[in-house]
PDB file of N, CA and C in Angstrom:
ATOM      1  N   UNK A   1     -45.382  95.190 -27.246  1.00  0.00           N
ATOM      2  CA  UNK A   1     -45.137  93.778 -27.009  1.00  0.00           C
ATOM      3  C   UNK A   1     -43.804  93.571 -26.300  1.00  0.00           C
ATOM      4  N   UNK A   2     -43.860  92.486 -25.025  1.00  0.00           N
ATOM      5  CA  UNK A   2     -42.553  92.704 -24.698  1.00  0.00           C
ATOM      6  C   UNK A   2     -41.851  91.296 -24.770  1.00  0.00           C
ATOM      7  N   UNK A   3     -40.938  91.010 -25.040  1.00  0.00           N
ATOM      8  CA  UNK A   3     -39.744  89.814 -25.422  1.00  0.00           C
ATOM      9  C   UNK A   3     -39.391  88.997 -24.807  1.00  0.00           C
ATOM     10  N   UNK A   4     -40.355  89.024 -23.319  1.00  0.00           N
ATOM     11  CA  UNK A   4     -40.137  88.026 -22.269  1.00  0.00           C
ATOM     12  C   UNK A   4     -40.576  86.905 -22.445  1.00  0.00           C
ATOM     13  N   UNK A   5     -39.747  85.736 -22.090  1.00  0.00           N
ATOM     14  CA  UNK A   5     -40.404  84.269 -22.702  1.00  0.00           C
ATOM     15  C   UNK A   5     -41.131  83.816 -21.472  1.00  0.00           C
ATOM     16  N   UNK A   6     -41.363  82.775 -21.742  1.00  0.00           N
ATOM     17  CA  UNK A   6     -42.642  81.895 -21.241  1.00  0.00           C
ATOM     18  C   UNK A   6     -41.710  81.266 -19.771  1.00  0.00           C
ATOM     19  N   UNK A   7     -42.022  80.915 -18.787  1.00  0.00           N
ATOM     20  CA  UNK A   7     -41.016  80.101 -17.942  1.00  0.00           C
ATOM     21  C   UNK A   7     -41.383  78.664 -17.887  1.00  0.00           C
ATOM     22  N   UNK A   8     -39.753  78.482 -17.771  1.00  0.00           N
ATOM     23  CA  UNK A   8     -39.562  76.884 -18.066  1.00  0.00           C
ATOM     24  C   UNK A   8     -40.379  75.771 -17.701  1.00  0.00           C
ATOM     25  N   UNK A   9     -40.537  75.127 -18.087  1.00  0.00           N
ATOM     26  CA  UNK A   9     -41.672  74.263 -17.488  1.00  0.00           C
ATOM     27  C   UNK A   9     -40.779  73.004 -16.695  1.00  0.00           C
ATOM     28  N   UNK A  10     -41.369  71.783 -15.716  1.00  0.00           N
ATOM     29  CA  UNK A  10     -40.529  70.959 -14.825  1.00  0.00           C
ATOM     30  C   UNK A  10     -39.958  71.738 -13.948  1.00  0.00           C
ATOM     31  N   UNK A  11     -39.170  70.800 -13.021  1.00  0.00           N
ATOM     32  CA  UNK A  11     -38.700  71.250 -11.522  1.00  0.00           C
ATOM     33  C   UNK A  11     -37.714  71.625 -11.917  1.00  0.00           C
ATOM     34  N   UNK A  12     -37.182  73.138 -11.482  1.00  0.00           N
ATOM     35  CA  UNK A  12     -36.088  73.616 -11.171  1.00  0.00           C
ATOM     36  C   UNK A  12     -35.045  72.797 -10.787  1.00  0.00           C
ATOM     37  N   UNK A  13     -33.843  72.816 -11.508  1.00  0.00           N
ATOM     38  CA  UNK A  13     -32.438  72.108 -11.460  1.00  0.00           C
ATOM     39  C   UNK A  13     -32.210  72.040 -10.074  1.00  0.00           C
ATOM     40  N   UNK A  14     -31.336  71.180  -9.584  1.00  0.00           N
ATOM     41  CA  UNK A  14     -30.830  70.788  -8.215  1.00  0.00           C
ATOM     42  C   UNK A  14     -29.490  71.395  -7.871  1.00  0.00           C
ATOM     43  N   UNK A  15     -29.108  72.292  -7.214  1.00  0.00           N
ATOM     44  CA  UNK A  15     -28.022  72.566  -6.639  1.00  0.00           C
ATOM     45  C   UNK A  15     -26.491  71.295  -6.674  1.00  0.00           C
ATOM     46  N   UNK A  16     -25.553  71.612  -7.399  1.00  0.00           N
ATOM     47  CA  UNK A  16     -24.587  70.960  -7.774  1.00  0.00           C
ATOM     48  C   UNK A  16     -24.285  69.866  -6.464  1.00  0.00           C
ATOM     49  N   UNK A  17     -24.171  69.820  -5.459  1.00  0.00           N
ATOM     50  CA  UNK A  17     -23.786  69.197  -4.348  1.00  0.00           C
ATOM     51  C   UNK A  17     -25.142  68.214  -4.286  1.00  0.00           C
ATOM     52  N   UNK A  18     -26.355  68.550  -4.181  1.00  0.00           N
ATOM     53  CA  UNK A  18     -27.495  67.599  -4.116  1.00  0.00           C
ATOM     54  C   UNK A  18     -27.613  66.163  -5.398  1.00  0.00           C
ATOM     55  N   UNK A  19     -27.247  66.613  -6.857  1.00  0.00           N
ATOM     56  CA  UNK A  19     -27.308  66.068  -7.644  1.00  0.00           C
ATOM     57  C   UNK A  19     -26.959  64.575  -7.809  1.00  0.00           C
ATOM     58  N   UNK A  20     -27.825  63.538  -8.054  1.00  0.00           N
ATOM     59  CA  UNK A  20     -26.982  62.152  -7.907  1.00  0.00           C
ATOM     60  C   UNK A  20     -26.348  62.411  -8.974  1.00  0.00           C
ATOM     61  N   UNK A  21     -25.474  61.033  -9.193  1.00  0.00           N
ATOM     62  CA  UNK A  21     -24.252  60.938 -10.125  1.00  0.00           C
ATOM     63  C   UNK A  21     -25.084  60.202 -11.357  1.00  0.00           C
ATOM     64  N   UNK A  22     -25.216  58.672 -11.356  1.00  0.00           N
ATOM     65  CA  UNK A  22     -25.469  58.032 -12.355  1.00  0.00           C
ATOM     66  C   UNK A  22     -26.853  57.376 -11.396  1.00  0.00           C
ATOM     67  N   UNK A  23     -27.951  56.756 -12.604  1.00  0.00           N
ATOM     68  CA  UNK A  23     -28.699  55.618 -11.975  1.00  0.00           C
ATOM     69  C   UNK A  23     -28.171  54.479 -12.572  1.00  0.00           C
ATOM     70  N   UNK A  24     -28.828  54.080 -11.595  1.00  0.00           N
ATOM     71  CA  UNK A  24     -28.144  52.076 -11.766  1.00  0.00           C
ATOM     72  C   UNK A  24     -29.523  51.228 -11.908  1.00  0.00           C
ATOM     73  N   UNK A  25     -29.870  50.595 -13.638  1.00  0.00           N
ATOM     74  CA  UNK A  25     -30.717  50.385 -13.347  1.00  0.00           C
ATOM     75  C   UNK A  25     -30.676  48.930 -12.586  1.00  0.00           C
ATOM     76  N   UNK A  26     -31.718  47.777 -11.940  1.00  0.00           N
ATOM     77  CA  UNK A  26     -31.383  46.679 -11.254  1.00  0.00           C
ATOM     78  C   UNK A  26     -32.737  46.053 -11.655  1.00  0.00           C
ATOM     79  N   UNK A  27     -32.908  44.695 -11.942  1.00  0.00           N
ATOM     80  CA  UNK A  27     -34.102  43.996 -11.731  1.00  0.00           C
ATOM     81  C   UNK A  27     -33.891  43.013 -10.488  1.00  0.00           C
ATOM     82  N   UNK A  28     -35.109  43.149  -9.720  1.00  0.00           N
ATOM     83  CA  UNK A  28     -35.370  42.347  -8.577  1.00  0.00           C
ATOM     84  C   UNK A  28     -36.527  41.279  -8.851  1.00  0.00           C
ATOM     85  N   UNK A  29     -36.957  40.610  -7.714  1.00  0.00           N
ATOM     86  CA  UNK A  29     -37.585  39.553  -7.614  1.00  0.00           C
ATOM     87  C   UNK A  29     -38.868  40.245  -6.914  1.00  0.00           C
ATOM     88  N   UNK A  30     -40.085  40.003  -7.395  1.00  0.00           N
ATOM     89  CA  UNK A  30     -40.931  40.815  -6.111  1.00  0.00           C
ATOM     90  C   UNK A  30     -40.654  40.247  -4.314  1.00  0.00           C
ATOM     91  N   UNK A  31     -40.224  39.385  -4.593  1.00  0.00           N
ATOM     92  CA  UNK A  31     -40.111  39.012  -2.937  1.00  0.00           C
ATOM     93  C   UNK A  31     -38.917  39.958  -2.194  1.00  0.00           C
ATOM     94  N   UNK A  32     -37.945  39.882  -2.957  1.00  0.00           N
ATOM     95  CA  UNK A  32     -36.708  40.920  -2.679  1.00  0.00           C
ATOM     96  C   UNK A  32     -37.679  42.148  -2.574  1.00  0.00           C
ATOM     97  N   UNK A  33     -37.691  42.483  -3.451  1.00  0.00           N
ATOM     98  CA  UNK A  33     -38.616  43.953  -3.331  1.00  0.00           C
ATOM     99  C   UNK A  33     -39.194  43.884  -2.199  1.00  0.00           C
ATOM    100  N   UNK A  34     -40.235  42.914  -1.660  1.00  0.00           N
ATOM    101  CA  UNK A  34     -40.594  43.094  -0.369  1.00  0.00           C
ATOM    102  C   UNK A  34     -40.431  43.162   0.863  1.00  0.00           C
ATOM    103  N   UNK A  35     -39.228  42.269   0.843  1.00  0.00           N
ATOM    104  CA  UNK A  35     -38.297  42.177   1.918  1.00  0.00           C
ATOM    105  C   UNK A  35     -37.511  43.371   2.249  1.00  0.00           C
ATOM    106  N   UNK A  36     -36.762  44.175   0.853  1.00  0.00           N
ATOM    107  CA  UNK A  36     -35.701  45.237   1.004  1.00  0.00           C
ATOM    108  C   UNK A  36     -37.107  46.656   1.282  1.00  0.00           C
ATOM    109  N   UNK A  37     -38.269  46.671   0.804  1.00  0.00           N
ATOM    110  CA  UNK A  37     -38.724  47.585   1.607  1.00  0.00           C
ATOM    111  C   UNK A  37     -39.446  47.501   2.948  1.00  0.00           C
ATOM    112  N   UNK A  38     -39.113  46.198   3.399  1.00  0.00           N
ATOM    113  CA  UNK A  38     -39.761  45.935   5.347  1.00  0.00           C
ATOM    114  C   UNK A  38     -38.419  46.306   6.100  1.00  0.00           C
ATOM    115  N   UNK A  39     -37.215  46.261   5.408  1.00  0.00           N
ATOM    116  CA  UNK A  39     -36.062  46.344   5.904  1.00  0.00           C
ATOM    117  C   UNK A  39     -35.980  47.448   6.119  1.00  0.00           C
ATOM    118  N   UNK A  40     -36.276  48.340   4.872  1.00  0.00           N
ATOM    119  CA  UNK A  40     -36.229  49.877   4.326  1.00  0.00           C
ATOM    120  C   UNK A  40     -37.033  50.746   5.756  1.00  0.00           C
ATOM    121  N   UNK A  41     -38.178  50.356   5.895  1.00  0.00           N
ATOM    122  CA  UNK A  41     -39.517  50.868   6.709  1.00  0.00           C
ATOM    123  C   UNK A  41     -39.040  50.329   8.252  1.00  0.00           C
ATOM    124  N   UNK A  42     -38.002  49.849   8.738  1.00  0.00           N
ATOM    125  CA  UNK A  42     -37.845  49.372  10.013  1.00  0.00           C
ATOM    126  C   UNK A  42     -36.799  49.980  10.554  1.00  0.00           C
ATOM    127  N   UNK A  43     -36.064  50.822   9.230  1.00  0.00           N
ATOM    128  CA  UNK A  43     -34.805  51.644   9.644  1.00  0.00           C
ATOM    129  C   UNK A  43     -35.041  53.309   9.150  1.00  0.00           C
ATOM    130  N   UNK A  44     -36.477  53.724   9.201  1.00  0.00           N
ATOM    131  CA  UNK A  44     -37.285  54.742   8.523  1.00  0.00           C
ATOM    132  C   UNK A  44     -36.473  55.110   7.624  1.00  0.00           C
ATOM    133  N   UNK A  45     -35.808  54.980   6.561  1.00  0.00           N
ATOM    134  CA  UNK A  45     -35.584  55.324   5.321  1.00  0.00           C
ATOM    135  C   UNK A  45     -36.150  54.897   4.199  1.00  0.00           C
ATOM    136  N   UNK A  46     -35.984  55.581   3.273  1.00  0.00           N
ATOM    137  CA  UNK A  46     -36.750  55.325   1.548  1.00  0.00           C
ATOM    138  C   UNK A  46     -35.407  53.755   1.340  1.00  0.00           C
ATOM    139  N   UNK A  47     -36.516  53.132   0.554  1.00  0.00           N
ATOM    140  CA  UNK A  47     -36.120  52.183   0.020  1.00  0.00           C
ATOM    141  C   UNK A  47     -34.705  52.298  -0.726  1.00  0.00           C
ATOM    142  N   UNK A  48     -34.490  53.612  -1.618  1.00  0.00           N
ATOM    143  CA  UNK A  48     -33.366  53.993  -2.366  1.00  0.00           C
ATOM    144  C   UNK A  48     -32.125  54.587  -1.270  1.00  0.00           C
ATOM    145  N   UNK A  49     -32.081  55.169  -0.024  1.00  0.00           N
ATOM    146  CA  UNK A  49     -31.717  55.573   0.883  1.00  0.00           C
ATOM    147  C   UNK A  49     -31.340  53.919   1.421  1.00  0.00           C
ATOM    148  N   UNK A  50     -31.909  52.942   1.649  1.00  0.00           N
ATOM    149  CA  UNK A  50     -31.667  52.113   2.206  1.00  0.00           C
ATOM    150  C   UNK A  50     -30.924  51.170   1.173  1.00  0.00           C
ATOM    151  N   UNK A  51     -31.055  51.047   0.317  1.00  0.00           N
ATOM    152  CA  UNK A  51     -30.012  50.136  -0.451  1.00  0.00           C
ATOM    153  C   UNK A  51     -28.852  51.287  -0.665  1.00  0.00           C
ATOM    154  N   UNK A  52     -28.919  52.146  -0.911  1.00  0.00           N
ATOM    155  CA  UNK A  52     -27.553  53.236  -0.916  1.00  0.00           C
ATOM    156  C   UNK A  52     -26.513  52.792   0.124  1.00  0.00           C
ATOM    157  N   UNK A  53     -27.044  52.483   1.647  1.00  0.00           N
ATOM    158  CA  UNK A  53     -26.018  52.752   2.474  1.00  0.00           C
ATOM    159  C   UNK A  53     -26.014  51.487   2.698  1.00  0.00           C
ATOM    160  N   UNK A  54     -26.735  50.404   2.447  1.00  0.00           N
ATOM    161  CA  UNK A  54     -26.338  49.077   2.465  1.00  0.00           C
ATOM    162  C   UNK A  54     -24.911  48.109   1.818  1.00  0.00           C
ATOM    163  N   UNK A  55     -25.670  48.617   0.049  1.00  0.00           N
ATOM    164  CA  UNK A  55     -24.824  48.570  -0.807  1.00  0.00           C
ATOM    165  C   UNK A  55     -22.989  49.037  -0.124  1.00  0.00           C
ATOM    166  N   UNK A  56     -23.277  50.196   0.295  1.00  0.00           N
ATOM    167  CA  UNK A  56     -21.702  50.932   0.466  1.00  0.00           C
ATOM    168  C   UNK A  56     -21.236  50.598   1.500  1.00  0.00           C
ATOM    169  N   UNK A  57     -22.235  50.231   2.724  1.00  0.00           N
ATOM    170  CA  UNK A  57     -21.557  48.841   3.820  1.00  0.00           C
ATOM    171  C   UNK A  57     -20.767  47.652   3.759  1.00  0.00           C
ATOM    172  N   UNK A  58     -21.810  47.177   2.449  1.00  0.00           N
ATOM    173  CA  UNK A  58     -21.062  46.084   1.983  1.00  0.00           C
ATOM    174  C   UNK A  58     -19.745  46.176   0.977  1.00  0.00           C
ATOM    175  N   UNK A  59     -19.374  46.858   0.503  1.00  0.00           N
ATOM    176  CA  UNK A  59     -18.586  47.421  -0.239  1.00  0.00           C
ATOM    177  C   UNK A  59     -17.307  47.970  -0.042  1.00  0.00           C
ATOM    178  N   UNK A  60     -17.443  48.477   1.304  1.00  0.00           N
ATOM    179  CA  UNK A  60     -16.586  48.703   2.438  1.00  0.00           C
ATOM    180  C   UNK A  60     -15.669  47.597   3.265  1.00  0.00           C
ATOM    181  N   UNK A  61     -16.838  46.133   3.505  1.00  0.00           N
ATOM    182  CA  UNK A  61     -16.421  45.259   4.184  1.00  0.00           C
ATOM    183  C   UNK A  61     -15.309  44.886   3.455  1.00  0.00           C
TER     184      UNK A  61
END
């Protein structure tokens, strides 16, 4: 019998540099929602990609 365990189950950990930091959770409006993903889809990024660099645009100003 040999002592080898079972392998881990779920996705393999993310490389330290890839890793987000915190989530933020947010409630929206469905209309927002719809709007921030036509916005999202017109600048080909993911919806989360697109409020990321929005957010930090504005944040900046």
């Amino acid at each position: 019998m040999s002592n080898k365990k079972p392998p881990k189950r779920g996705r393999p950990s993310l490389p330290k540099g890839q890793v987000k930091a915190k989530i933020v959770p947010m409630r929206l409006h469905d209309a927002d929602v719809k709007l921030f993903e036509k916005a999202a889809k017109a600048t080909k990024q993911t919806l989360s990609e697109w409020m990321r660099s929005t957010l930090r645009e504005a944040a900046i100003r």
